[in-house]
PDB file of N, CA and C in Angstrom:
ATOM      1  N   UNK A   1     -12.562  -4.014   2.135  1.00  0.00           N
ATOM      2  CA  UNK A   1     -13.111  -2.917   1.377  1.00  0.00           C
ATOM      3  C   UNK A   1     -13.285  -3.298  -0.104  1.00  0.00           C
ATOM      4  N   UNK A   2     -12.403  -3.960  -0.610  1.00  0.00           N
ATOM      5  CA  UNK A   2     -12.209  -4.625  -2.075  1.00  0.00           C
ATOM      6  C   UNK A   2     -13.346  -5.533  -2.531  1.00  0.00           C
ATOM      7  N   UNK A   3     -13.353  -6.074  -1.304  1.00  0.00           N
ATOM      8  CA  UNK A   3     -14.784  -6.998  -1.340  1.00  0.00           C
ATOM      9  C   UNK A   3     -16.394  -6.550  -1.109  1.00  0.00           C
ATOM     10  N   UNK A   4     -16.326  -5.516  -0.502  1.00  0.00           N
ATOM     11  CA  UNK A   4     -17.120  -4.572  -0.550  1.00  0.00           C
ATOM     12  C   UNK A   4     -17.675  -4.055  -1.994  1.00  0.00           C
ATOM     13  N   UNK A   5     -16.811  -3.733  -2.527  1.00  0.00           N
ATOM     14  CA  UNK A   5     -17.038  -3.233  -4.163  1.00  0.00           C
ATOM     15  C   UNK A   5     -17.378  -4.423  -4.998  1.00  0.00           C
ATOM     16  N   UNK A   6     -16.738  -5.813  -5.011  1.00  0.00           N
ATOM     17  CA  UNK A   6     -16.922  -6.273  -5.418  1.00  0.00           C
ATOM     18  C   UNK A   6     -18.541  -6.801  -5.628  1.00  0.00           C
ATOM     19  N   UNK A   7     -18.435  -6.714  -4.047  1.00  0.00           N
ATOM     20  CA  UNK A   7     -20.286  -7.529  -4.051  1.00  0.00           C
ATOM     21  C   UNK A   7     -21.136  -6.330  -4.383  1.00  0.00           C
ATOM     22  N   UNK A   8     -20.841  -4.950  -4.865  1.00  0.00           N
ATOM     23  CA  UNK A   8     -21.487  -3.738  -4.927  1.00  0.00           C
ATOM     24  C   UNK A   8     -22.307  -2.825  -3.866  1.00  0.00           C
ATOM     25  N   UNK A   9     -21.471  -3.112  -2.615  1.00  0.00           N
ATOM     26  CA  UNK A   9     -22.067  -2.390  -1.142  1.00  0.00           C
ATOM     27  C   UNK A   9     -21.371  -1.324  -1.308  1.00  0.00           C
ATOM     28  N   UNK A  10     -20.493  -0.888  -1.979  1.00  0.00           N
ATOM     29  CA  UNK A  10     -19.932   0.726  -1.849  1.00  0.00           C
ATOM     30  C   UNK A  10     -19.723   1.019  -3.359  1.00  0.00           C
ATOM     31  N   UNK A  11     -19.457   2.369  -3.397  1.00  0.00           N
ATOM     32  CA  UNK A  11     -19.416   2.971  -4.813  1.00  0.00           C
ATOM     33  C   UNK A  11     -18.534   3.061  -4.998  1.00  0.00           C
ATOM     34  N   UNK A  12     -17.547   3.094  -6.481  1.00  0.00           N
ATOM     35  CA  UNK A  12     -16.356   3.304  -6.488  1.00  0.00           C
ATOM     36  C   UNK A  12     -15.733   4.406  -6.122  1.00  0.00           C
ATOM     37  N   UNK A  13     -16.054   5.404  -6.258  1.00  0.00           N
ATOM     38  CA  UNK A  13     -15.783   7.256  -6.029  1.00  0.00           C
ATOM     39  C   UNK A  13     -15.437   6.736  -4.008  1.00  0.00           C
ATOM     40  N   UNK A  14     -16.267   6.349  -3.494  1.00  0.00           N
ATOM     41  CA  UNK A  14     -16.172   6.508  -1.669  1.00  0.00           C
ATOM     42  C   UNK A  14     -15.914   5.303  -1.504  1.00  0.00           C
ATOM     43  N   UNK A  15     -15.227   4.430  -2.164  1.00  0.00           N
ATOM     44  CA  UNK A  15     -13.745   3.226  -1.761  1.00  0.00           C
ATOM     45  C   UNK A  15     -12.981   4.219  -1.871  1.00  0.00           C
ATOM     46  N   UNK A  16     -12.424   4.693  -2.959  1.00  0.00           N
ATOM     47  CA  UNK A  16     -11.118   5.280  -3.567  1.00  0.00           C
ATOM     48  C   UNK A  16     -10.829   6.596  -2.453  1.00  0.00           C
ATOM     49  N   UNK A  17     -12.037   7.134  -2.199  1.00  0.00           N
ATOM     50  CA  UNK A  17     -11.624   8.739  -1.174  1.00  0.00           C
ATOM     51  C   UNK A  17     -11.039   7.814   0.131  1.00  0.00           C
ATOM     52  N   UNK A  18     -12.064   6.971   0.268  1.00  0.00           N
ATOM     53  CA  UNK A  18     -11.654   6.033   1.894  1.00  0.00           C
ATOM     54  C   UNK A  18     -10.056   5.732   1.560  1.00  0.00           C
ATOM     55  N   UNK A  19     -10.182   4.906   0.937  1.00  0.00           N
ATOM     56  CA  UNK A  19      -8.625   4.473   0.575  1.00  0.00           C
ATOM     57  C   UNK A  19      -7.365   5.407   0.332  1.00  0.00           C
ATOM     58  N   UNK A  20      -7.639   6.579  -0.235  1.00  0.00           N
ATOM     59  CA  UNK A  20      -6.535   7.290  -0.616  1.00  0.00           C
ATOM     60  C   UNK A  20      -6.211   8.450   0.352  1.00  0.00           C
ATOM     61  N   UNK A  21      -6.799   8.501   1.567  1.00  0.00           N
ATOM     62  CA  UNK A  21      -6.932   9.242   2.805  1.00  0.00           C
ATOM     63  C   UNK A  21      -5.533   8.060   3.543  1.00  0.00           C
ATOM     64  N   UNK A  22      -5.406   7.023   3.257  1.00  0.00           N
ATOM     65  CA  UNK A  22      -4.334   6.020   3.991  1.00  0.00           C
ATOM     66  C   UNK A  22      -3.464   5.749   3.392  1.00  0.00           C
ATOM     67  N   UNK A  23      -2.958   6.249   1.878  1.00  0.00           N
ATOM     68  CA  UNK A  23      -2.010   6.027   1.235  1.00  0.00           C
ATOM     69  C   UNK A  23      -1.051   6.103   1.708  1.00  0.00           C
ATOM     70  N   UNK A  24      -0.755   7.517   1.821  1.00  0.00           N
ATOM     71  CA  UNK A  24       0.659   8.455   1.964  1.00  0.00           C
ATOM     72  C   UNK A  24       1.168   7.603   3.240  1.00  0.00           C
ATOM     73  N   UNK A  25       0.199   8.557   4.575  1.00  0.00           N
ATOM     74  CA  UNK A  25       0.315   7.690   5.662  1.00  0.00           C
ATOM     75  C   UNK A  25       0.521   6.547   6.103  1.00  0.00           C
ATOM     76  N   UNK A  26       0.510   5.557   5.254  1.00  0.00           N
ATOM     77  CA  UNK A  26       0.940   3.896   5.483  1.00  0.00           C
ATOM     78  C   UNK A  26       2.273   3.945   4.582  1.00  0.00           C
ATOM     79  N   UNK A  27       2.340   4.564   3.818  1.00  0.00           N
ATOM     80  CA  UNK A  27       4.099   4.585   2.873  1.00  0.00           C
ATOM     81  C   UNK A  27       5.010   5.721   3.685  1.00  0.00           C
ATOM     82  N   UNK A  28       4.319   6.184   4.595  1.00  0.00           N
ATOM     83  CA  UNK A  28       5.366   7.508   5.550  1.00  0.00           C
ATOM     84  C   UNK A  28       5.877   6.751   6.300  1.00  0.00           C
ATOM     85  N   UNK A  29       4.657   6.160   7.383  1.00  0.00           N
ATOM     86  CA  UNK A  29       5.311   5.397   8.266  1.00  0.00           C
ATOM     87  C   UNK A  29       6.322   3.692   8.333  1.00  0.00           C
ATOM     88  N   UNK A  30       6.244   3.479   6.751  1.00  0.00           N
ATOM     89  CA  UNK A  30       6.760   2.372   6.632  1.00  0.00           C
ATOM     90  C   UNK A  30       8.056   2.991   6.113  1.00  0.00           C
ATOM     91  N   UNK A  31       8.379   4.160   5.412  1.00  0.00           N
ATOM     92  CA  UNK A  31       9.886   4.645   5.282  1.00  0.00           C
ATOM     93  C   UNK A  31      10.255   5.267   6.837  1.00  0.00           C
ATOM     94  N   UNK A  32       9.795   5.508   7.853  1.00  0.00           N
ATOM     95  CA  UNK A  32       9.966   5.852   8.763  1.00  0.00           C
ATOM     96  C   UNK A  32      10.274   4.874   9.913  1.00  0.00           C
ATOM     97  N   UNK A  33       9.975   3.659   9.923  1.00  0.00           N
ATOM     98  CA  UNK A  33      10.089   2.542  10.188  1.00  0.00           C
ATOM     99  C   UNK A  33      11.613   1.872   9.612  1.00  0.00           C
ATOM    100  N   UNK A  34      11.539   1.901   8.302  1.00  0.00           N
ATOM    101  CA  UNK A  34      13.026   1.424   7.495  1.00  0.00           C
ATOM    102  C   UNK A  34      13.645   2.312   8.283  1.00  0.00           C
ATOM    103  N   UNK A  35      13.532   4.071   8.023  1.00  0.00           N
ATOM    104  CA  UNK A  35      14.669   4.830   8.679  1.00  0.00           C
ATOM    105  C   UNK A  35      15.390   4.368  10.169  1.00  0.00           C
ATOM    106  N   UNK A  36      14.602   4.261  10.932  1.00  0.00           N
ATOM    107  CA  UNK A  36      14.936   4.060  12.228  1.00  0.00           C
ATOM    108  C   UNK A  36      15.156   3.261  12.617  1.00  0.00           C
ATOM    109  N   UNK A  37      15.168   1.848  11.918  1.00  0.00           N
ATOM    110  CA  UNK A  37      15.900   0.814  11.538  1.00  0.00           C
ATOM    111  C   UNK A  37      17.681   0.495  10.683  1.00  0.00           C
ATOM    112  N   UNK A  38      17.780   1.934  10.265  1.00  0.00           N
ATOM    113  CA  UNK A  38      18.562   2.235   9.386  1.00  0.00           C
ATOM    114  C   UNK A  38      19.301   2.937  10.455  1.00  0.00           C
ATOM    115  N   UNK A  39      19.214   3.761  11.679  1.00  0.00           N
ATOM    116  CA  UNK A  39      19.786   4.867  12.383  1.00  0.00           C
ATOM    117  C   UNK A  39      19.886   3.546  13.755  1.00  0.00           C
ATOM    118  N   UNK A  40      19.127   2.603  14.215  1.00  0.00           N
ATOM    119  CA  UNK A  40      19.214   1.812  15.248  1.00  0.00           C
ATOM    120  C   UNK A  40      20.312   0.881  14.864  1.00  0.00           C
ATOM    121  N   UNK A  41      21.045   1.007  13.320  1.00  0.00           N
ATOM    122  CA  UNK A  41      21.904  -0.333  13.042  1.00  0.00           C
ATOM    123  C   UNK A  41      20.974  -1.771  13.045  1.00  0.00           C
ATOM    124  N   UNK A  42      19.706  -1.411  13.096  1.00  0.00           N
ATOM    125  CA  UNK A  42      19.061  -3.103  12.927  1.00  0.00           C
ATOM    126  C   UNK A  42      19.173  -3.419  11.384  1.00  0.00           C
ATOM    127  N   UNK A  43      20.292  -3.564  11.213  1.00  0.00           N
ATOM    128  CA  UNK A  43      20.416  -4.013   9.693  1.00  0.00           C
ATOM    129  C   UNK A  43      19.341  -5.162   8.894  1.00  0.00           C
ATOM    130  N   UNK A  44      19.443  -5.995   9.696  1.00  0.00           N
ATOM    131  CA  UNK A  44      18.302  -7.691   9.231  1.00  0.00           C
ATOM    132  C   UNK A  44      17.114  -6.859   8.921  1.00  0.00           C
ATOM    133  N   UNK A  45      16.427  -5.622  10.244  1.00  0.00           N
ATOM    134  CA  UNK A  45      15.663  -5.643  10.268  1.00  0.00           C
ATOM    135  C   UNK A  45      15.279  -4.547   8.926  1.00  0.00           C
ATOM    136  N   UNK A  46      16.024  -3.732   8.816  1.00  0.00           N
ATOM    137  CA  UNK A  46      16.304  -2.474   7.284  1.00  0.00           C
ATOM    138  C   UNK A  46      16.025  -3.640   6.025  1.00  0.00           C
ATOM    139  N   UNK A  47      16.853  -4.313   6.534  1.00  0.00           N
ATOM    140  CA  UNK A  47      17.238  -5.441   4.498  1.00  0.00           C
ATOM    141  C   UNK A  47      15.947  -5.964   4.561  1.00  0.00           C
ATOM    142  N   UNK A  48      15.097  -6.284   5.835  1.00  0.00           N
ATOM    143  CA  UNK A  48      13.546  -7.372   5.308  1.00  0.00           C
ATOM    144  C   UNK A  48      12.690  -6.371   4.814  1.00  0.00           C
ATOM    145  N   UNK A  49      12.847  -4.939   5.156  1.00  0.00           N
ATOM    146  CA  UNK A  49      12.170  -4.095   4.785  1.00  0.00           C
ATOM    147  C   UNK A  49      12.099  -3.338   3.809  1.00  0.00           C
ATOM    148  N   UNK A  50      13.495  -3.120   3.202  1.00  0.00           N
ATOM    149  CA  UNK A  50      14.041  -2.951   2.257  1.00  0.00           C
ATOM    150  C   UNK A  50      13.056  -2.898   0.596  1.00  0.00           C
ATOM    151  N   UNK A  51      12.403  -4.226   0.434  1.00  0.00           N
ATOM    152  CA  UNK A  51      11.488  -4.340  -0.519  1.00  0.00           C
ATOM    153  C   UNK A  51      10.613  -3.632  -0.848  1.00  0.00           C
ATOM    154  N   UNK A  52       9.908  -3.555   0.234  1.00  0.00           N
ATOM    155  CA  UNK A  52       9.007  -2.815   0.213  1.00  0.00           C
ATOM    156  C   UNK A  52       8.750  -1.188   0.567  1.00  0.00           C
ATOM    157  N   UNK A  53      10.076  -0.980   1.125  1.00  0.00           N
ATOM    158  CA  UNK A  53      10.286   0.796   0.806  1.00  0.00           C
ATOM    159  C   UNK A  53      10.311   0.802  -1.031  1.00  0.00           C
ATOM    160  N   UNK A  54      11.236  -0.025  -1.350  1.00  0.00           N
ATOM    161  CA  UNK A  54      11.436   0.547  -2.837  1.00  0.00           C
ATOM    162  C   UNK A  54      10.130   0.664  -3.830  1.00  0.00           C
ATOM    163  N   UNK A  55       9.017  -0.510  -3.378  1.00  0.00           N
ATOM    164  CA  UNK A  55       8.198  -0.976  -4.061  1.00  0.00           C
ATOM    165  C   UNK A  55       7.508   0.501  -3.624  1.00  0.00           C
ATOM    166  N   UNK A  56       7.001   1.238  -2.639  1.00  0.00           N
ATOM    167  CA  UNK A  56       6.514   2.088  -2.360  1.00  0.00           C
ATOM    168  C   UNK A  56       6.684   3.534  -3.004  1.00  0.00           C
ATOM    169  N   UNK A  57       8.235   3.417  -2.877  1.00  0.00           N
ATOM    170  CA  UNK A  57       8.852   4.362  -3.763  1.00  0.00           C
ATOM    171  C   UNK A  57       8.743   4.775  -5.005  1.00  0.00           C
ATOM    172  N   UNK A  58       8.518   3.493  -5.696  1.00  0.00           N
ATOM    173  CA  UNK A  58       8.389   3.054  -6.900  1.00  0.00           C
ATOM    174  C   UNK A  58       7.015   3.669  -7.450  1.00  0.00           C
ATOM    175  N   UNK A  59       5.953   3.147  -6.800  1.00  0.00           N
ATOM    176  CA  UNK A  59       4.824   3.845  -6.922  1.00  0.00           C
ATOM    177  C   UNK A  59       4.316   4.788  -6.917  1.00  0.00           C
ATOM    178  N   UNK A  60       5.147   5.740  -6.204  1.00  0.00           N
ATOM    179  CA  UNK A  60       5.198   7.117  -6.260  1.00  0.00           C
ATOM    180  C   UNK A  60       5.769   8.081  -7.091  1.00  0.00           C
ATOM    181  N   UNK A  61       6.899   7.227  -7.853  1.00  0.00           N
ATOM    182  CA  UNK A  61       7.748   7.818  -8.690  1.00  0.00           C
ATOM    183  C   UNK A  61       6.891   7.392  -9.954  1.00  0.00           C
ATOM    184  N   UNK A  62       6.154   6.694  -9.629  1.00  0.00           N
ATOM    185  CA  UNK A  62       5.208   6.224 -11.548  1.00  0.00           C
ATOM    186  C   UNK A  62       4.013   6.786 -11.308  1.00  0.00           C
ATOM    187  N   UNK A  63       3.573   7.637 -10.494  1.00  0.00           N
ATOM    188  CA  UNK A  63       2.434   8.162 -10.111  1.00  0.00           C
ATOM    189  C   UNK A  63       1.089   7.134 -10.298  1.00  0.00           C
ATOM    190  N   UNK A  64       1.846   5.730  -9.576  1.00  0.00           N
ATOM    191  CA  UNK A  64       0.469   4.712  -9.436  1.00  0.00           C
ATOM    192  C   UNK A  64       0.131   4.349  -7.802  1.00  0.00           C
ATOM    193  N   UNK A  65       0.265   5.164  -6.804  1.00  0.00           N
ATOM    194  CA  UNK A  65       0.205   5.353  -5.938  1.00  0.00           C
ATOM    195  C   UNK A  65      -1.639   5.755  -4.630  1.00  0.00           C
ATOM    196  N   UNK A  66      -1.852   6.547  -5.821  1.00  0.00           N
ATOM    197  CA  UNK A  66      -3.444   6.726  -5.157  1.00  0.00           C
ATOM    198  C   UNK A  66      -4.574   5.803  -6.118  1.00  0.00           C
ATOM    199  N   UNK A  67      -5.496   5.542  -5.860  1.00  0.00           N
ATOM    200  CA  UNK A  67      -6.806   4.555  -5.941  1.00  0.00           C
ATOM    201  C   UNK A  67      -7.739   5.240  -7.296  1.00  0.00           C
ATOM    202  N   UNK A  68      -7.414   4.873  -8.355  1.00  0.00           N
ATOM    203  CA  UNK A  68      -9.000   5.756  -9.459  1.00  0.00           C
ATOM    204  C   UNK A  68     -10.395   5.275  -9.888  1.00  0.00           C
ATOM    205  N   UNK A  69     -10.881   5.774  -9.231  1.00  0.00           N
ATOM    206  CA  UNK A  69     -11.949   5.514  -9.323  1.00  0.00           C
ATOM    207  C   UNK A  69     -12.650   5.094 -10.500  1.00  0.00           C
ATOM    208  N   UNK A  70     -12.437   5.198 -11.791  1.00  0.00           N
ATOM    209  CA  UNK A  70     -12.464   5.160 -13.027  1.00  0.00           C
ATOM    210  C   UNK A  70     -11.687   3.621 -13.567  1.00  0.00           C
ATOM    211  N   UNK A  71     -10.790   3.206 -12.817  1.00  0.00           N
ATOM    212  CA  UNK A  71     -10.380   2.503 -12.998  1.00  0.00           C
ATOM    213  C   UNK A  71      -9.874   1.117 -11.790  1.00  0.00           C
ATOM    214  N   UNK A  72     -11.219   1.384 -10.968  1.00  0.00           N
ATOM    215  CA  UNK A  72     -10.501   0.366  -9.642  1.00  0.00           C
ATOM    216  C   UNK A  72     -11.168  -0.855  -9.886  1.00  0.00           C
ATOM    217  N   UNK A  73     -12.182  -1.164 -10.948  1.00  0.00           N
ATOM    218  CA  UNK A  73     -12.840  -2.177 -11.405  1.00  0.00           C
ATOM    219  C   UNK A  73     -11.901  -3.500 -12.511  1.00  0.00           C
ATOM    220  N   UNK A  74     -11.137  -2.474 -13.346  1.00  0.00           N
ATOM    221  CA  UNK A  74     -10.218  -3.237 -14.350  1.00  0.00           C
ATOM    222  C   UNK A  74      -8.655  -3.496 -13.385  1.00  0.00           C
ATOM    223  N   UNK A  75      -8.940  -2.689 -12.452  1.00  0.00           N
ATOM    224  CA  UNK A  75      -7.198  -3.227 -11.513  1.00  0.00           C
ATOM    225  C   UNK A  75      -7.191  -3.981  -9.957  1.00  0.00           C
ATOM    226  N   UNK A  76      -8.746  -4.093  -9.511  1.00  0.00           N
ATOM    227  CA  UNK A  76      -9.413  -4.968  -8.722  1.00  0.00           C
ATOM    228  C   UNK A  76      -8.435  -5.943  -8.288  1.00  0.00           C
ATOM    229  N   UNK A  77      -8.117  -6.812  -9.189  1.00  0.00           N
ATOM    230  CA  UNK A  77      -7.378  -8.000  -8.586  1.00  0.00           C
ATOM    231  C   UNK A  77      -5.900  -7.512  -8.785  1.00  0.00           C
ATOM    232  N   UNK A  78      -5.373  -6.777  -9.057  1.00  0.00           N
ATOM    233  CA  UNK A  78      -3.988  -6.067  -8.797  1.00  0.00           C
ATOM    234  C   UNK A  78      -4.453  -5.707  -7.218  1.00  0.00           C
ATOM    235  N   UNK A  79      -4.842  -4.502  -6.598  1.00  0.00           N
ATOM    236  CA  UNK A  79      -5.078  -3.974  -5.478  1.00  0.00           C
ATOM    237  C   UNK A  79      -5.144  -5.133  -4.587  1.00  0.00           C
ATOM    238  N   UNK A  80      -5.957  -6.262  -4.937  1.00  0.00           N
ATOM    239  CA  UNK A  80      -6.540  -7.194  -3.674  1.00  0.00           C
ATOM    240  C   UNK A  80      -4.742  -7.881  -3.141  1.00  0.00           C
ATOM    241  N   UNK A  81      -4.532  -8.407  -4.615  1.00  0.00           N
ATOM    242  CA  UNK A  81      -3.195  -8.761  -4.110  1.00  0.00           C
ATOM    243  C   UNK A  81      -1.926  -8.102  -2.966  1.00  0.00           C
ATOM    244  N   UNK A  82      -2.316  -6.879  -4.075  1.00  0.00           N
ATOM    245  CA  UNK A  82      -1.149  -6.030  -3.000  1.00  0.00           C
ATOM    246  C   UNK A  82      -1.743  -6.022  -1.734  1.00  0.00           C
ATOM    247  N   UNK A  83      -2.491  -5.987  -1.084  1.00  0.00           N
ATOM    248  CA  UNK A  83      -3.333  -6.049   0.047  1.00  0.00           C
ATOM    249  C   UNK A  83      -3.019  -6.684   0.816  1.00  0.00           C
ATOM    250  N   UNK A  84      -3.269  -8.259   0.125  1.00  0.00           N
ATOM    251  CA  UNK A  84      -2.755  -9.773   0.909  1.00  0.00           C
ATOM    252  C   UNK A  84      -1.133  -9.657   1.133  1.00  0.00           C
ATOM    253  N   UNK A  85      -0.084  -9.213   0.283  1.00  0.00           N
ATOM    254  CA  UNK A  85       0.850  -9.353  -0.015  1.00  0.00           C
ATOM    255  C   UNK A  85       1.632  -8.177   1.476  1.00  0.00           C
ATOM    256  N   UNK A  86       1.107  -7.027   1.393  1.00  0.00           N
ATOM    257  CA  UNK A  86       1.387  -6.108   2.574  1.00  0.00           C
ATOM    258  C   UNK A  86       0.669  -6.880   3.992  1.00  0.00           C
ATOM    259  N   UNK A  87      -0.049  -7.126   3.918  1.00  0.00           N
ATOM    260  CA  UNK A  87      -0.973  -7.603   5.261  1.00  0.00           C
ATOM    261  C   UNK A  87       0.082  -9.202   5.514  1.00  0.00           C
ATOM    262  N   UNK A  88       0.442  -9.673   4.809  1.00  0.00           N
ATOM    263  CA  UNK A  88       1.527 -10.890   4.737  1.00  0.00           C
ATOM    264  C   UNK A  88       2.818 -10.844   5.182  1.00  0.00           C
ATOM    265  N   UNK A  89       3.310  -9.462   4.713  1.00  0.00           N
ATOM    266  CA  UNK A  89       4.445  -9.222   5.381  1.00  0.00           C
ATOM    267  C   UNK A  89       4.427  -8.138   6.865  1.00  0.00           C
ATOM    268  N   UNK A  90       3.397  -7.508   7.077  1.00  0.00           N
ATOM    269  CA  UNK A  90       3.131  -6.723   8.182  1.00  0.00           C
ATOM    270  C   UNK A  90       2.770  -7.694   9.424  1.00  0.00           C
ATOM    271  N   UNK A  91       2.562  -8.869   9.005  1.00  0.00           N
ATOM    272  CA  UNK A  91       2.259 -10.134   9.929  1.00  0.00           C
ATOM    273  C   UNK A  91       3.558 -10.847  10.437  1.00  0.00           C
ATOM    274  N   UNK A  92       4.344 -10.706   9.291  1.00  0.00           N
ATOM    275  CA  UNK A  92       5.870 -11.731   9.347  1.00  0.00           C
ATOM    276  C   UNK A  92       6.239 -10.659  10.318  1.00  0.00           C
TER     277      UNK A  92
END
């Protein structure tokens, strides 16, 4: 999708709605995931996950959490990263 914008096939306003329709929902089910990892005693599996609840958390508590449209051009290569970086560990 990132690349999409980049090459200018989508507008910024309908990346950001696309994108911020999957926010919440991908940070629910990944604290929901830790939880039940947390209630199953899979400890290894809580602590690898661990990171990235907080990092999620984190984002929510700094209200940098949803996509702005106004600004997805100057934070472009922030987003792409986090991207690779989640898709990296959702693979491990």
């Amino acid at each position: 999708m990132f690349s999409d914008l980049e090459c200018d096939y989508i507008n910024p306003i309908d990346l950001c709605n696309k994108l911020n329709q999957f926010v919440l929902p991908e940070m629910g089910a990944q604290a929901f995931l830790f939880a039940m990892f947390l209630i199953n005693g899979s400890w290894l599996a809580a602590l690898l996950n661990l990171p990235l609840v907080v990092f999620n958390v984190q984002k929510v508590t700094n209200n940098r959490h949803m996509y702005d449209a106004t600004e997805i051009f100057r934070t472009l290569s922030i987003h792409k990263k986090e991207c690779f970086f989640k898709l990296a560990f959702y693979l491990l």
